[in-house]
Protein backbone atom coordinates (compact mmCIF):
# COMPACT_ATOMS: atom_id res chain seq x y z
CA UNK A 1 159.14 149.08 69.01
CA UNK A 2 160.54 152.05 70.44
CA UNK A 3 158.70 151.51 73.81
CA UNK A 4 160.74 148.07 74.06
CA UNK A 5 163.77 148.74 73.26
CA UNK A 6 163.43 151.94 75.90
CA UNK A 7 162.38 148.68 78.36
CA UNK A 8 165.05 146.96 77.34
CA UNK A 9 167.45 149.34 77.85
CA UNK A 10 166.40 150.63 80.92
CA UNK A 11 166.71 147.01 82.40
CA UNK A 12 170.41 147.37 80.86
CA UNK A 13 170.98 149.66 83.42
CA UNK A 14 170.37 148.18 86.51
CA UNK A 15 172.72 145.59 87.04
CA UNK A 16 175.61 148.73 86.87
CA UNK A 17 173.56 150.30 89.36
CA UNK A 18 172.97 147.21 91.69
CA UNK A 19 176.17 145.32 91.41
CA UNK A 20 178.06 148.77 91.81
CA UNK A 21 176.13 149.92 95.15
CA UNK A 22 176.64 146.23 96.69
CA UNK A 23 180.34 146.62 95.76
CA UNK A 24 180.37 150.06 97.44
CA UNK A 25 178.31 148.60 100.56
CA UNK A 26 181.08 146.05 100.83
CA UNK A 27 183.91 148.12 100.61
CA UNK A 28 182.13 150.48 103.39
CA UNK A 29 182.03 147.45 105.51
CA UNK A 30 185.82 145.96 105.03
CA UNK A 31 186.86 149.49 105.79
CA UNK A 32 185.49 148.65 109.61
CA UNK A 33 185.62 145.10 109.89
CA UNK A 34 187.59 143.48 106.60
CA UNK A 35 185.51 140.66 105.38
CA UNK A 36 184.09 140.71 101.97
CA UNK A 37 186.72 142.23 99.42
CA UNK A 38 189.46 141.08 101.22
CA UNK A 39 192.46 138.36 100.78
CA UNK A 40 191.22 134.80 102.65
CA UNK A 41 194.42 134.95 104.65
CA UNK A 42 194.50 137.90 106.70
CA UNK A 43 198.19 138.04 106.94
CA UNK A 44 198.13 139.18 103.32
CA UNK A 45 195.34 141.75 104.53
CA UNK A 46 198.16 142.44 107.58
CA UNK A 47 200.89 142.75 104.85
CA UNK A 48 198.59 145.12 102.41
CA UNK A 49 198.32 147.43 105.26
CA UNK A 50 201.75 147.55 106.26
CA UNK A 51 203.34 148.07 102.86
CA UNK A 52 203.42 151.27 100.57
CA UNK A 53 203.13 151.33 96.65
CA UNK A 54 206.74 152.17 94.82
CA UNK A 55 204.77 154.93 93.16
CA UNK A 56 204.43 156.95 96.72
CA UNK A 57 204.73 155.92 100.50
CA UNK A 58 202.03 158.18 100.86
CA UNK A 59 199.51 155.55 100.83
CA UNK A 60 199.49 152.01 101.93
CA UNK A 61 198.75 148.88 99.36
CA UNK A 62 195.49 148.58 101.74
CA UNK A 63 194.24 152.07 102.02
CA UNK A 64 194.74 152.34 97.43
CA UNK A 65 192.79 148.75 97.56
CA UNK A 66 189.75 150.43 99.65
CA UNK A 67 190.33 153.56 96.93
CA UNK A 68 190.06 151.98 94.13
CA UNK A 69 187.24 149.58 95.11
CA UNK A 70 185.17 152.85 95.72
CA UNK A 71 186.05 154.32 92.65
CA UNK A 72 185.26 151.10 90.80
CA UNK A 73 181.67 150.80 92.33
CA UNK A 74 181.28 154.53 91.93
CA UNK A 75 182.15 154.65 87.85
CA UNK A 76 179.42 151.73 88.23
CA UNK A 77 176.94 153.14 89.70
CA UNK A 78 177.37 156.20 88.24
CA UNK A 79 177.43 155.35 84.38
CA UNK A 80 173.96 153.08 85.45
CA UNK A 81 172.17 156.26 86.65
CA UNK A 82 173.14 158.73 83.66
CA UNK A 83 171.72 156.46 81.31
CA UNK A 84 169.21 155.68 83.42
CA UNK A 85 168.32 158.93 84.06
CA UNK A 86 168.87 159.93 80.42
CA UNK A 87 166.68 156.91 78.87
CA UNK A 88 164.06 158.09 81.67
CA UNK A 89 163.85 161.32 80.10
CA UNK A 90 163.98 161.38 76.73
CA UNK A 91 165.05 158.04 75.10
CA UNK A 92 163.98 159.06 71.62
CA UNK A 93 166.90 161.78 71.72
CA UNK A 94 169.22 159.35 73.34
CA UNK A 95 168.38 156.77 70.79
CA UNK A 96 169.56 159.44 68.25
CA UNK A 97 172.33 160.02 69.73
CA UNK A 98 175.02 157.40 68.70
CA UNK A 99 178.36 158.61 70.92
CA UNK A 100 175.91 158.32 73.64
CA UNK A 101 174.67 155.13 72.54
CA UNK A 102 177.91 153.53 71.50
CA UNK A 103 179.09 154.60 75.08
CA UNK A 104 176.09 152.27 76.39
CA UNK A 105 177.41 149.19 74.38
CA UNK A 106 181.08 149.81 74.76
CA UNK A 107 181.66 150.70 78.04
CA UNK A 108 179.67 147.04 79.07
CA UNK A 109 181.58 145.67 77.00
CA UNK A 110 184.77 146.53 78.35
CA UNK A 111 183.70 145.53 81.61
CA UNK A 112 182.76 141.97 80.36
CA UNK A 113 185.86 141.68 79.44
CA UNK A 114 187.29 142.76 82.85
CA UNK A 115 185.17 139.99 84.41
CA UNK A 116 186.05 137.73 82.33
CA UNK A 117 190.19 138.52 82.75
CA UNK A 118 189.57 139.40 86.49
CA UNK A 119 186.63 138.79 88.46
CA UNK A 120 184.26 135.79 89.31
CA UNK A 121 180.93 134.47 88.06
CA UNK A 122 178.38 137.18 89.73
CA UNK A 123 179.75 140.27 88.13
CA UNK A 124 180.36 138.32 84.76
CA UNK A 125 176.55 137.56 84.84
CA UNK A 126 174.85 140.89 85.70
CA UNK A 127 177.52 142.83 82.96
CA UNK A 128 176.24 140.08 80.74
CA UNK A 129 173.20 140.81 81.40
CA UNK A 130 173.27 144.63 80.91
CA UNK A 131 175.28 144.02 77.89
CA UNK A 132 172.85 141.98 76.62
CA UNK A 133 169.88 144.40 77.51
CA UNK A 134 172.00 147.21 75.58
CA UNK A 135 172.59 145.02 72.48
CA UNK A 136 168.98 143.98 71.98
CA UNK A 137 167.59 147.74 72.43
CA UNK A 138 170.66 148.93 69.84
CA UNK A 139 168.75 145.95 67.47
CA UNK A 140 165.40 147.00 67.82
CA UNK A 141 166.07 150.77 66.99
CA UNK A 142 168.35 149.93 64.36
CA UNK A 143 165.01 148.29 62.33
């Protein structure tokens, strides 16, 4: 059982990992030629560029948009590969390890829920699917 649920929640990984790098490939590409994370009308693009947040005229609206899209796809990324990595290694101790493990199912969770609120159908699905991945390998150790 313990073999599955490992399977299981090694497949919970990947969509973090492969939704967050083709979110980070995107932003890579809109900062040279804006076309995939970017507003349909490019006067709002134009605008974004030209304006500064009221917290600091340091930055422009654009240049914190780029920011936090590759911080976004980074947190992604990275929580896929630690428990990736960690599942990889020794899942018997992670499974043993609830903080660890209710990290795994919460922090999908919250994303769902940011999809949901916020994004569009593809990330919705692949969370959903991670989630889902999680949540049946939590099951199968908890018998």
């Amino acid at each position: 059982m313990t073999d599955v649920a490992k399977a299981f929640f090694i497949a919970g990984t990947l969509p973090f990992i492969v939704l967050g790098l083709a979110h980070w490939l995107y932003t890579f590409m809109d900062m040279a030629r804006p076309r995939k994370l970017t507003p349909r009308d490019d006067a709002v693009r134009i605008a974004m560029e030209g304006t500064s947040l009221r917290l600091t005229t340091r930055t422009t609206m654009w240049n914190a948009w780029i920011g936090f899209n590759h911080s976004h796809s980074l947190g992604a990324v990275v929580f896929g590969l630690v428990f990736l990595i960690l599942a990889a290694q020794d899942f018997a101790a992670l499974a043993h390890n609830m903080p660890l493990m209710g990290i795994a199912v919460i922090v999908p969770l919250i994303y769902l829920w940011f999809g949901i609120r916020f994004w569009f159908r593809t990330p919705i699905i692949g969370i959903a699917i991670g989630e889902g991945c999680m949540l049946v390998a939590a099951a199968l150790l908890s018998l």
